[in-house]
Protein backbone atom coordinates (compact mmCIF):
# COMPACT_ATOMS: atom_id res chain seq x y z
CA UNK A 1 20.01 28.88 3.21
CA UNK A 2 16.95 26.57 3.25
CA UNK A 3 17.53 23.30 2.53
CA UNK A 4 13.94 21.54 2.75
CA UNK A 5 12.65 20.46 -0.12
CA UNK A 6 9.87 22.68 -1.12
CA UNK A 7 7.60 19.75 -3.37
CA UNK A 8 7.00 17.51 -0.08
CA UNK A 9 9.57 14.77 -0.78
CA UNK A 10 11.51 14.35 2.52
CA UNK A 11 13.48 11.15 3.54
CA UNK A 12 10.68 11.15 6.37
CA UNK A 13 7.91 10.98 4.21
CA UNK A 14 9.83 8.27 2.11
CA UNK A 15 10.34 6.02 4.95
CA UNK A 16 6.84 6.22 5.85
CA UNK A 17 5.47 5.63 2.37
CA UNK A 18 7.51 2.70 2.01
CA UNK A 19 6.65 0.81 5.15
CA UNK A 20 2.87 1.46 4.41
CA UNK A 21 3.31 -0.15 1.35
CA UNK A 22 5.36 -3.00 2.23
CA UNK A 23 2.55 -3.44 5.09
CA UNK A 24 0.08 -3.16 2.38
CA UNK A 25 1.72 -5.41 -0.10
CA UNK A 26 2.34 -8.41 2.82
CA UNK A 27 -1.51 -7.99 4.03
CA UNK A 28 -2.16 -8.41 0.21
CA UNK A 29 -0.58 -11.47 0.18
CA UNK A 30 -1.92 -12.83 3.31
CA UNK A 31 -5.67 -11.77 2.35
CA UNK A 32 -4.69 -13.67 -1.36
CA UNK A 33 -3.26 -16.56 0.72
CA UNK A 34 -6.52 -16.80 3.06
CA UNK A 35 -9.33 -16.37 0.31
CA UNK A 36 -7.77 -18.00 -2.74
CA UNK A 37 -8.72 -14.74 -4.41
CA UNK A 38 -6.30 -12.09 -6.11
CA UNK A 39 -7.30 -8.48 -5.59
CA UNK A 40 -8.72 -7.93 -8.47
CA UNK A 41 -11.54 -11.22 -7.71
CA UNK A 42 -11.99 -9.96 -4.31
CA UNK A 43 -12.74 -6.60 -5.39
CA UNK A 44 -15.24 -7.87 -7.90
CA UNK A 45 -16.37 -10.12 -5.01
CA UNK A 46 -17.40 -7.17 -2.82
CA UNK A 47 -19.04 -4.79 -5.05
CA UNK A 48 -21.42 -7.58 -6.69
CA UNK A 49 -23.38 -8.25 -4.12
């Protein structure tokens, strides 16, 4: 019997997604930290140039 899940959830894929985004959320706070920005001001920061 096959016992992979057949819609791409795997506890592989799970792990992975949540280190990215714990990476992602701690360089978030460091950039936020650095720049006195939030992401939302440094995104409006970068695109009017």
């Amino acid at each position: 019997m096959n016992t992979q899940p057949s819609s791409g959830f795997s506890a592989f894929s799970e792990t992975w997604n949540g280190r990215l985004a714990m990476i992602g959320f701690t360089l978030a706070i460091i950039t936020e930290a650095l720049t006195g920005k939030g992401i939302l001001g440094q995104l409006v920061a970068w695109f009017s140039f």
